[in-house]
C-alpha atoms as a PDB file:
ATOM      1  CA  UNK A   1       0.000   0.000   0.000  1.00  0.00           C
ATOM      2  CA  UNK A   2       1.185   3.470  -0.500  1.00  0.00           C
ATOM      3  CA  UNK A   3       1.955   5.879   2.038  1.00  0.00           C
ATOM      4  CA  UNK A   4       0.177   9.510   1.840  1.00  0.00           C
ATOM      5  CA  UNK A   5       2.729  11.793   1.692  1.00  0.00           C
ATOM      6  CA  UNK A   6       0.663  14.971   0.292  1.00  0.00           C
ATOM      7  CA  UNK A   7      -2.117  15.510   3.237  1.00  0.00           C
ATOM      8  CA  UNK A   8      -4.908  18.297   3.118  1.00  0.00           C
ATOM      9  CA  UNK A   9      -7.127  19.399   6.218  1.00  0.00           C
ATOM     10  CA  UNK A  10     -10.009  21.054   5.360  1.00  0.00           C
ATOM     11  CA  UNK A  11     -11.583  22.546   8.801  1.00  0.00           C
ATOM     12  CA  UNK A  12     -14.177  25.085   9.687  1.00  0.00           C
ATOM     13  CA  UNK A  13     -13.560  24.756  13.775  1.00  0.00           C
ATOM     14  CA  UNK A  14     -11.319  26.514  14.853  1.00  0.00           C
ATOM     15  CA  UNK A  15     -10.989  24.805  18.505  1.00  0.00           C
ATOM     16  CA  UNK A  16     -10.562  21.769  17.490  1.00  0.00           C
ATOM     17  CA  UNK A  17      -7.805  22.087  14.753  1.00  0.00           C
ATOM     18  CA  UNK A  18      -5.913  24.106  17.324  1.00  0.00           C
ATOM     19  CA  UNK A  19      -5.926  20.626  19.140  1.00  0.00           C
ATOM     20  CA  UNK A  20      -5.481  19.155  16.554  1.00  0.00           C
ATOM     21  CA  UNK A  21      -2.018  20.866  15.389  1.00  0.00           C
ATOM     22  CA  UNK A  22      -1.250  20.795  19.113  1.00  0.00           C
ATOM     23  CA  UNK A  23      -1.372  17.300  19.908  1.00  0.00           C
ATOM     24  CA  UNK A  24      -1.330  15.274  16.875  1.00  0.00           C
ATOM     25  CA  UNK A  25       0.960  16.678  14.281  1.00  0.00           C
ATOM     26  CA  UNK A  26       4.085  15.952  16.541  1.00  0.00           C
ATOM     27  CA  UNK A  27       2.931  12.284  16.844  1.00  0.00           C
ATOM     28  CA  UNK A  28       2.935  11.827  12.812  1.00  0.00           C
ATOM     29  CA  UNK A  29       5.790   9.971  11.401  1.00  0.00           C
ATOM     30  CA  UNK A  30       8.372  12.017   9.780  1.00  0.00           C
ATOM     31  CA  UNK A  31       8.370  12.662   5.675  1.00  0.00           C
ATOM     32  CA  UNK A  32       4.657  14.063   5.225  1.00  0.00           C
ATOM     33  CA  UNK A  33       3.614  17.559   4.384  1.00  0.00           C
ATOM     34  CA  UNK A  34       0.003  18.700   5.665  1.00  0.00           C
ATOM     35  CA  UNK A  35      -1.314  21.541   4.212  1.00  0.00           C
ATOM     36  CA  UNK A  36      -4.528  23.124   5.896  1.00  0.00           C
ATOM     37  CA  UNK A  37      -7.763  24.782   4.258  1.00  0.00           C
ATOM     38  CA  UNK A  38     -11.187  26.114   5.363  1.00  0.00           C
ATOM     39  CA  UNK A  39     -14.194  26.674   3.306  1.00  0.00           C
ATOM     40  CA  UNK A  40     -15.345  30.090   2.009  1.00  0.00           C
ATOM     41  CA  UNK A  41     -17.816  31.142   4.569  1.00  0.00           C
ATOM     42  CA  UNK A  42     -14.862  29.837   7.577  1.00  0.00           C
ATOM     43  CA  UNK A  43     -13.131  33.062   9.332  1.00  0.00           C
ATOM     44  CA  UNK A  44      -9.961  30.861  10.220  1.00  0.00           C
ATOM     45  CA  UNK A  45      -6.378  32.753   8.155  1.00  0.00           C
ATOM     46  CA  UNK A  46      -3.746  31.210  10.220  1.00  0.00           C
ATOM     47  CA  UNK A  47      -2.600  28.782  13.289  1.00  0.00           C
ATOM     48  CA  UNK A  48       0.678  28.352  14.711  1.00  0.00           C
ATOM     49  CA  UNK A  49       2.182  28.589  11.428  1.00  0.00           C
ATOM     50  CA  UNK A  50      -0.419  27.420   8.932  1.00  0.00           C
ATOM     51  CA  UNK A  51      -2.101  29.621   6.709  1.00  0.00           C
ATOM     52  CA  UNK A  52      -5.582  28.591   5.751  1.00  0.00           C
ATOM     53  CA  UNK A  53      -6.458  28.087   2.266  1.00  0.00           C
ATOM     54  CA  UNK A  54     -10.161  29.121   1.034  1.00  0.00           C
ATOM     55  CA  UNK A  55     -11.584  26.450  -0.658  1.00  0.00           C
ATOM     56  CA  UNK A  56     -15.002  25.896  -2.251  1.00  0.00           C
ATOM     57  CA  UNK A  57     -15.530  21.863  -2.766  1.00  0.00           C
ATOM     58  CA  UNK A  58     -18.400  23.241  -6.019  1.00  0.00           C
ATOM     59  CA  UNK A  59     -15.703  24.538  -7.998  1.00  0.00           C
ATOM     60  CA  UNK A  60     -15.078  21.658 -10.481  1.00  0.00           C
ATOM     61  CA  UNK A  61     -10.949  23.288 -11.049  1.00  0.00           C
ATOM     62  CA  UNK A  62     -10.089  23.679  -7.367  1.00  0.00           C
ATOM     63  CA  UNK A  63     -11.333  19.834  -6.827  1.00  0.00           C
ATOM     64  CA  UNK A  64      -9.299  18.870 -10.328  1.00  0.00           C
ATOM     65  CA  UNK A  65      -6.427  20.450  -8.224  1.00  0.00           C
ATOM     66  CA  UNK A  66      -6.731  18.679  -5.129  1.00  0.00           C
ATOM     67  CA  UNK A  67      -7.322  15.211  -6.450  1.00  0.00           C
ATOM     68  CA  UNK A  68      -3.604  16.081  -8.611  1.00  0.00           C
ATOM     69  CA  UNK A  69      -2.069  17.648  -5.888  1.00  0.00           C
ATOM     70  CA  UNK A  70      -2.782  15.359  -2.355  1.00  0.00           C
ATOM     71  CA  UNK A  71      -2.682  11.796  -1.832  1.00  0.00           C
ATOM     72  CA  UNK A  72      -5.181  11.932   1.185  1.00  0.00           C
ATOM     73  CA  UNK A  73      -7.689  14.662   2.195  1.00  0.00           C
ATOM     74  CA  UNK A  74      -9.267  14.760   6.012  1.00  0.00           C
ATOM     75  CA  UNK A  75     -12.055  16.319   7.045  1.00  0.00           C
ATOM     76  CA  UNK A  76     -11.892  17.992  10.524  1.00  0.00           C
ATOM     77  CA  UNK A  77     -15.807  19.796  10.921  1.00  0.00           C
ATOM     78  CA  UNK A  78     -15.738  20.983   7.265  1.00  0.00           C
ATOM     79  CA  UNK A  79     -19.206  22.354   6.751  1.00  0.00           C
ATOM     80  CA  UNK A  80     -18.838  20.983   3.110  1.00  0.00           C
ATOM     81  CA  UNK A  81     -19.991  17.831   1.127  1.00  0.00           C
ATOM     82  CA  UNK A  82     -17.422  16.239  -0.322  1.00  0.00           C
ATOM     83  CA  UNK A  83     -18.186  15.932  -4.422  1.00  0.00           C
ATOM     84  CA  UNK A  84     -18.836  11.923  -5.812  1.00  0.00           C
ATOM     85  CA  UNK A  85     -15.703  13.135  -8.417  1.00  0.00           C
ATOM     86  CA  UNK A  86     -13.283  14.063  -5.442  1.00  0.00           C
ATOM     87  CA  UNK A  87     -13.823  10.944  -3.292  1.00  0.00           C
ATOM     88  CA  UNK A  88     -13.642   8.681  -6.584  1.00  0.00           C
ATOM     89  CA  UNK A  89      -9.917   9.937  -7.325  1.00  0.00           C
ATOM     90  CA  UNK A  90      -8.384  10.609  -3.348  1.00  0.00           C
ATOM     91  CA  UNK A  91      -8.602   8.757  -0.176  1.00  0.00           C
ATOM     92  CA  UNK A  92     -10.868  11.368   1.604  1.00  0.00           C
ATOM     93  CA  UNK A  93     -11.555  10.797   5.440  1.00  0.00           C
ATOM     94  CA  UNK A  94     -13.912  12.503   8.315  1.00  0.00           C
ATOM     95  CA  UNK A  95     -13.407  13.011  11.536  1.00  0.00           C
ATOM     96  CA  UNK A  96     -17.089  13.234  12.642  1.00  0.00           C
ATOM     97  CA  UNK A  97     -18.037  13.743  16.751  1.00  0.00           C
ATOM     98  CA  UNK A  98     -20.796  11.041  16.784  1.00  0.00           C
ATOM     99  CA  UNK A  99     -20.581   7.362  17.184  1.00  0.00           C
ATOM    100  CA  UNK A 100     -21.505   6.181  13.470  1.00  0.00           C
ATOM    101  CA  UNK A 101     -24.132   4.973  12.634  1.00  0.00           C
ATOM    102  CA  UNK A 102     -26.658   5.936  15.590  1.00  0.00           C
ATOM    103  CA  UNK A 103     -25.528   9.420  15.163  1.00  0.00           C
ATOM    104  CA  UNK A 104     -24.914  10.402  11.947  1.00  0.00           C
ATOM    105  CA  UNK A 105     -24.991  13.983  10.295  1.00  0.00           C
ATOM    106  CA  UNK A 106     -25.586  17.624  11.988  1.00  0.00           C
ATOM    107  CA  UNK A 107     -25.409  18.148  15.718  1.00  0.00           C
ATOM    108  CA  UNK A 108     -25.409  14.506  16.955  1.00  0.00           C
ATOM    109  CA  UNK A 109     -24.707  15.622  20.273  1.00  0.00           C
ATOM    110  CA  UNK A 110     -28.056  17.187  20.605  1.00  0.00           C
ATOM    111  CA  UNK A 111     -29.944  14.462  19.124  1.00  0.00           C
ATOM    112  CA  UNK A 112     -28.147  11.952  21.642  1.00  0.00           C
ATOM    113  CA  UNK A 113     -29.073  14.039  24.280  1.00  0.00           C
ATOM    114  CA  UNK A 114     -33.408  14.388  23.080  1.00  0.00           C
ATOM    115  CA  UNK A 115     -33.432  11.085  21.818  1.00  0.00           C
ATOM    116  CA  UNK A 116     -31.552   9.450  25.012  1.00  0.00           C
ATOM    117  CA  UNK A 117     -29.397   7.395  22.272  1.00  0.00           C
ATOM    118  CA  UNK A 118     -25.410   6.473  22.789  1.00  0.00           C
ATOM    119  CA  UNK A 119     -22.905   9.244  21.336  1.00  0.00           C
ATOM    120  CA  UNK A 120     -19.040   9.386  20.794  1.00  0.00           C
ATOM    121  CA  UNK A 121     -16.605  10.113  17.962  1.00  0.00           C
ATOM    122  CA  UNK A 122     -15.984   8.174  14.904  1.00  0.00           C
ATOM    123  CA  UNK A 123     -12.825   8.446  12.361  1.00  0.00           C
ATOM    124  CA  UNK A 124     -14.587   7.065   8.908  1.00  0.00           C
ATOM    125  CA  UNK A 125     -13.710   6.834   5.320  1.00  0.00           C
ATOM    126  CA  UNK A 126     -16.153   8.948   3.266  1.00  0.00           C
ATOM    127  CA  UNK A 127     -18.594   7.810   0.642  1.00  0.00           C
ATOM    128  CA  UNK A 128     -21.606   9.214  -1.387  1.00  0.00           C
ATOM    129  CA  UNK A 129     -23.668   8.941   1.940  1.00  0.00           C
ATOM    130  CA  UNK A 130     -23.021  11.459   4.461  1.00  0.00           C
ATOM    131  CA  UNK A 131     -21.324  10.189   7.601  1.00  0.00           C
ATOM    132  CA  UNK A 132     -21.676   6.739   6.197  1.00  0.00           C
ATOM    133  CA  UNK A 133     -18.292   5.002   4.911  1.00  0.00           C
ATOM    134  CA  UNK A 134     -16.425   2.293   6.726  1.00  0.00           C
ATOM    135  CA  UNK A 135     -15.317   3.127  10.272  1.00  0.00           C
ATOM    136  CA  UNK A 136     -11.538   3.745  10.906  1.00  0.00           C
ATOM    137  CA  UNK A 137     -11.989   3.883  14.443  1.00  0.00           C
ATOM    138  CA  UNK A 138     -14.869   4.837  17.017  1.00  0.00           C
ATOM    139  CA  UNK A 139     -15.856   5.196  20.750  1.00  0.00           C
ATOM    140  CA  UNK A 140     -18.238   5.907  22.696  1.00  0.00           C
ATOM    141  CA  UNK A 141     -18.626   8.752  25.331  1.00  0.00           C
ATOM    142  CA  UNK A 142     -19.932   9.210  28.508  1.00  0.00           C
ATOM    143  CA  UNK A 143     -23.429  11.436  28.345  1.00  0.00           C
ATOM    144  CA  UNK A 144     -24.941  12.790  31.330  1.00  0.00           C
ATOM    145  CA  UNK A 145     -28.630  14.131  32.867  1.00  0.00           C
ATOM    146  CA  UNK A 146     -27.039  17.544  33.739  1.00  0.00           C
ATOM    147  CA  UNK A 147     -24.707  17.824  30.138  1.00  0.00           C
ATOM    148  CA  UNK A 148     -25.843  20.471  27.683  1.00  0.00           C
ATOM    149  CA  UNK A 149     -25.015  20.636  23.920  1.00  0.00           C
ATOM    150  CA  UNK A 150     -21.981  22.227  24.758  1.00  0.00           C
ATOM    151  CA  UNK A 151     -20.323  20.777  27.827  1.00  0.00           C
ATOM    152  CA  UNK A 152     -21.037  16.831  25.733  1.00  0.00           C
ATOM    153  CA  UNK A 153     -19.842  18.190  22.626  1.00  0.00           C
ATOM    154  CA  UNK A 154     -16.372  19.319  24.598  1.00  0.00           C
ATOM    155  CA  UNK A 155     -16.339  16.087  25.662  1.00  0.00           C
ATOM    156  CA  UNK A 156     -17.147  14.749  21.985  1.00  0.00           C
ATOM    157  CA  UNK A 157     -13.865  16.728  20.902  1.00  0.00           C
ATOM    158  CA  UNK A 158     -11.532  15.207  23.404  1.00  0.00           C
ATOM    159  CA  UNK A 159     -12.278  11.786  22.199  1.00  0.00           C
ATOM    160  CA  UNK A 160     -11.952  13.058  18.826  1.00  0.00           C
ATOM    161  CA  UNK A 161      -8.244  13.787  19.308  1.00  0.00           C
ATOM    162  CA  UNK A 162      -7.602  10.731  21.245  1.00  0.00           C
ATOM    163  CA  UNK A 163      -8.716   8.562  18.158  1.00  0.00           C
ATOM    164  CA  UNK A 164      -6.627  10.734  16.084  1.00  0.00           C
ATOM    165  CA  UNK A 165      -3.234  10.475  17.833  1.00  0.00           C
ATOM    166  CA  UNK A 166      -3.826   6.755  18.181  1.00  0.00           C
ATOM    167  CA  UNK A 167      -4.828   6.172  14.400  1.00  0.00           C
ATOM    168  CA  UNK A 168      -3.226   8.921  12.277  1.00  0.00           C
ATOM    169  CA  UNK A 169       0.040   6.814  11.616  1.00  0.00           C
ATOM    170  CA  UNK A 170      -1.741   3.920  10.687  1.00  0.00           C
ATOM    171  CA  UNK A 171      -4.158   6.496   8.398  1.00  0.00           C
ATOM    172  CA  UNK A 172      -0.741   8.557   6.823  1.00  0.00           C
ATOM    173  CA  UNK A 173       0.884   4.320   6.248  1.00  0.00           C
ATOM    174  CA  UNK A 174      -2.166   3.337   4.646  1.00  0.00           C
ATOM    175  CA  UNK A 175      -2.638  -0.105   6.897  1.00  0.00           C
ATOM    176  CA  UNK A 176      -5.607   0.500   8.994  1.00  0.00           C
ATOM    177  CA  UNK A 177      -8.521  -1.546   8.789  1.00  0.00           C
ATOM    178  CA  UNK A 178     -11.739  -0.476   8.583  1.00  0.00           C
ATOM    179  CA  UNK A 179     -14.901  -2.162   8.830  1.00  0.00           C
ATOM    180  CA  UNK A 180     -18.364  -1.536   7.620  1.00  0.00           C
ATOM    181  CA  UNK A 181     -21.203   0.225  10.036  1.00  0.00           C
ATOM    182  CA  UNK A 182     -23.864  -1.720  11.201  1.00  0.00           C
ATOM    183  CA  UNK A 183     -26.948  -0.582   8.814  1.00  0.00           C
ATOM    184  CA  UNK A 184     -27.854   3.184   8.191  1.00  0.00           C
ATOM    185  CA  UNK A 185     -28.463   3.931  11.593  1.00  0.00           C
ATOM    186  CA  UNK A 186     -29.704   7.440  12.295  1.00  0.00           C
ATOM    187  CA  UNK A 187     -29.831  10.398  10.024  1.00  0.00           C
ATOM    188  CA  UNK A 188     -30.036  13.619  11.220  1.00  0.00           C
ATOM    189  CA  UNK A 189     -30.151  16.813   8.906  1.00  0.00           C
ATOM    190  CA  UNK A 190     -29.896  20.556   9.499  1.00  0.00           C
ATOM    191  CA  UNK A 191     -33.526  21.031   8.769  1.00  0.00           C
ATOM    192  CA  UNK A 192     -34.004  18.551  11.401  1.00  0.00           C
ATOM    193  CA  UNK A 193     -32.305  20.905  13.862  1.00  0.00           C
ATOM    194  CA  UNK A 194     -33.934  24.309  12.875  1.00  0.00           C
ATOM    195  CA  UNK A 195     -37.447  22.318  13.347  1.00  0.00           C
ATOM    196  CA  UNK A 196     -35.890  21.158  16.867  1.00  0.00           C
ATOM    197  CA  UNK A 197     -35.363  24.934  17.983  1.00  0.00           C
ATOM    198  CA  UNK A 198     -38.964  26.083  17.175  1.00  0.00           C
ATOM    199  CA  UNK A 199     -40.517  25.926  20.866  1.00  0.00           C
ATOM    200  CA  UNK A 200     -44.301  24.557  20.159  1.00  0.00           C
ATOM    201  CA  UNK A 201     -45.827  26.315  23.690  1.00  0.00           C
ATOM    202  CA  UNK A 202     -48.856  23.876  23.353  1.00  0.00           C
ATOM    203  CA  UNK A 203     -46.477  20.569  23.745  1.00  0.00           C
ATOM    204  CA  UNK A 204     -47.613  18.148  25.964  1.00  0.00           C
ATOM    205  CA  UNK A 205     -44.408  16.161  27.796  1.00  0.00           C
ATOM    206  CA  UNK A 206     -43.061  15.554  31.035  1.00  0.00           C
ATOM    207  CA  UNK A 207     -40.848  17.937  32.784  1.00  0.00           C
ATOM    208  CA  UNK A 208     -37.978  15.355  32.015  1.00  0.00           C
ATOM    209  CA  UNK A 209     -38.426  15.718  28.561  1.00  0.00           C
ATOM    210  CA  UNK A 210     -38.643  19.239  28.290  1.00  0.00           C
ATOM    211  CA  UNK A 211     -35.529  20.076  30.426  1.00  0.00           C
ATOM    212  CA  UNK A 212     -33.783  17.147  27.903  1.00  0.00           C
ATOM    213  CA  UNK A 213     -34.838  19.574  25.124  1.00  0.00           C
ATOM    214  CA  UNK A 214     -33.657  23.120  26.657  1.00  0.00           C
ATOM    215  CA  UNK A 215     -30.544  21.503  27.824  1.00  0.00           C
ATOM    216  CA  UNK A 216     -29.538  19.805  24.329  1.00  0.00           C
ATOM    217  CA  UNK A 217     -30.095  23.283  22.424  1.00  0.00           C
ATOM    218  CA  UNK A 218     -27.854  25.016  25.074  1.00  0.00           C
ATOM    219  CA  UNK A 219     -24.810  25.636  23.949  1.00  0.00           C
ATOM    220  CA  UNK A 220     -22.668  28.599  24.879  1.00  0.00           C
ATOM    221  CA  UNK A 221     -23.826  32.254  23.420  1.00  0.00           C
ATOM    222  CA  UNK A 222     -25.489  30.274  20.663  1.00  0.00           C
ATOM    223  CA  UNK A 223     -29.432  31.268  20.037  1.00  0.00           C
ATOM    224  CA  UNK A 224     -31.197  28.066  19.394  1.00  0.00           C
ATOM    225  CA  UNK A 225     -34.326  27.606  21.434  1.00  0.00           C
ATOM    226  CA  UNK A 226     -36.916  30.143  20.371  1.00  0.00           C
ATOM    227  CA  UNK A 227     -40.799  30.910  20.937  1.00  0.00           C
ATOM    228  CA  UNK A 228     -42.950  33.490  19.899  1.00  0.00           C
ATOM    229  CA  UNK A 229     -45.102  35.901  21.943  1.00  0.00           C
ATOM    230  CA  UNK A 230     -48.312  37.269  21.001  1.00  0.00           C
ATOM    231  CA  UNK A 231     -46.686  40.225  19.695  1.00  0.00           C
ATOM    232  CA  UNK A 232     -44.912  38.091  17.327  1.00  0.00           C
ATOM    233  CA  UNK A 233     -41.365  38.734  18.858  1.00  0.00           C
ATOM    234  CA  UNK A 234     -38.927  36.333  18.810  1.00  0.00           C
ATOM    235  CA  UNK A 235     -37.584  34.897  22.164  1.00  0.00           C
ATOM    236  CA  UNK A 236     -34.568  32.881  22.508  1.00  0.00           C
ATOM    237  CA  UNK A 237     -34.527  30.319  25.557  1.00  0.00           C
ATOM    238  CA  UNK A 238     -31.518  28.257  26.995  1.00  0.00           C
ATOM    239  CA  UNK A 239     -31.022  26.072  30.289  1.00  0.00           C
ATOM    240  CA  UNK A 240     -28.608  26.901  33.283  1.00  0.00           C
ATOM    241  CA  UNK A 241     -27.813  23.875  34.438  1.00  0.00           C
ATOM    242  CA  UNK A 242     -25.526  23.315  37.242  1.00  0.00           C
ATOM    243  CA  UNK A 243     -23.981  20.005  38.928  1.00  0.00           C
ATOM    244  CA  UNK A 244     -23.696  20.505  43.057  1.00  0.00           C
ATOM    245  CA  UNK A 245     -21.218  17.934  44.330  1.00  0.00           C
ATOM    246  CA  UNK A 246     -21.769  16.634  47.748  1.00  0.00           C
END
């Protein structure tokens, strides 16, 4: 098997490929260039001392470019689909922070945490499916009654990085072994989300199920949650939720 000696990162989180540069770079085996890129709409010029490349995955010439240039392209939270004519011609792989396949596509942590399913992180090869090609590597994490989106997804991160320094050798020498997911699992798309973080006033459910649902749209400064009052104004609600140890 050939070794990938020509590695891109496309990212649009910032925190993560911080880590990322931080903590796995200096575990990679010698003789391999990474170059790093964001999309268009990504704010991210430069870490450490990587400059950030703009690149839009719908131009047909930049992906021409990539598939001539790089042996092996990883996505780290790019916001992008990765074109059928990109992924037929490289090795492309995703990091993705859900445990494939109960948690597949946008915001998996807050779907684990309404739904009550398992969550984690999962290092996969990528396919015409989203989140759906063979599994690298996976693990679950620990989820909690008093996490919100925000404090699981941290934790979702971590894990993230862990798989990474332990696999990314065996990734850059070409020798992993991946396996296939068991069925399609769970689907989740962004519409899905935005229909989550309409508040419907009239819903009848427990207490229980309505702090699950404040608590898994809570995440940082982010406005999620939202009603509207009789004047029609919008009104953004999130969940303070605090652990008291004994």
């Amino acid at each position: 098997m050939n070794r990938y000696k020509r590695i891109l990162i496309i990212t649009d989180n910032r925190e993560i490929t911080e880590k990322f540069i931080k903590e796995v770079l200096p575990v990679v085996e010698e003789d391999v260039e990474f170059e790093f890129a964001c999309s268009p709409t990504s704010d991210i010029n430069v870490i450490e001392d990587f400059y950030f490349r703009n690149i839009n995955l719908k131009n047909d010439q930049i992906v021409e470019e990539l598939i001539a240039a790089k042996d092996l392209i990883i996505s780290l939270h790019c916001k992008q689909l990765f074109p059928v004519k990109l992924i037929s011609n490289i090795k492309c792989i995703n990091v993705h922070p859900g445990y494939n396949p109960i948690n597949r596509g946008w915001f998996p942590q807050v779907f684990a945490i309404v739904n009550n399913i398992d969550i984690g992180a999962t290092i996969h090869e990528i396919d015409e499916k989203l989140d759906n090609g063979n599994i690298i590597s996976r693990s679950k994490v620990e989820k909690y009654c008093y996490d919100t989106s925000s404090s699981l997804y941290e934790r979702v991160i971590n894990e993230e990085l862990r798989l990474l320094k332990e696999s990314i050798n065996s990734i850059v020498n070409n020798n992993y072994k991946a396996f296939k997911p068991e069925g399609s699992g769970n689907l989740y798309l962004k519409r899905d989300f935005q229909e989550l973080c309409k508040l419907n006033l009239d819903e009848k459910c427990t207490m229980g199920e309505a702090i699950n649902k404040l608590r898994a749209l809570t995440h940082g400064d982010y406005k999620n949650a939202y009603y509207f009052d009789k004047a029609g104004n919008k009104i953004f609600v999130s969940l303070n939720i605090e652990l008291k140890k004994e």
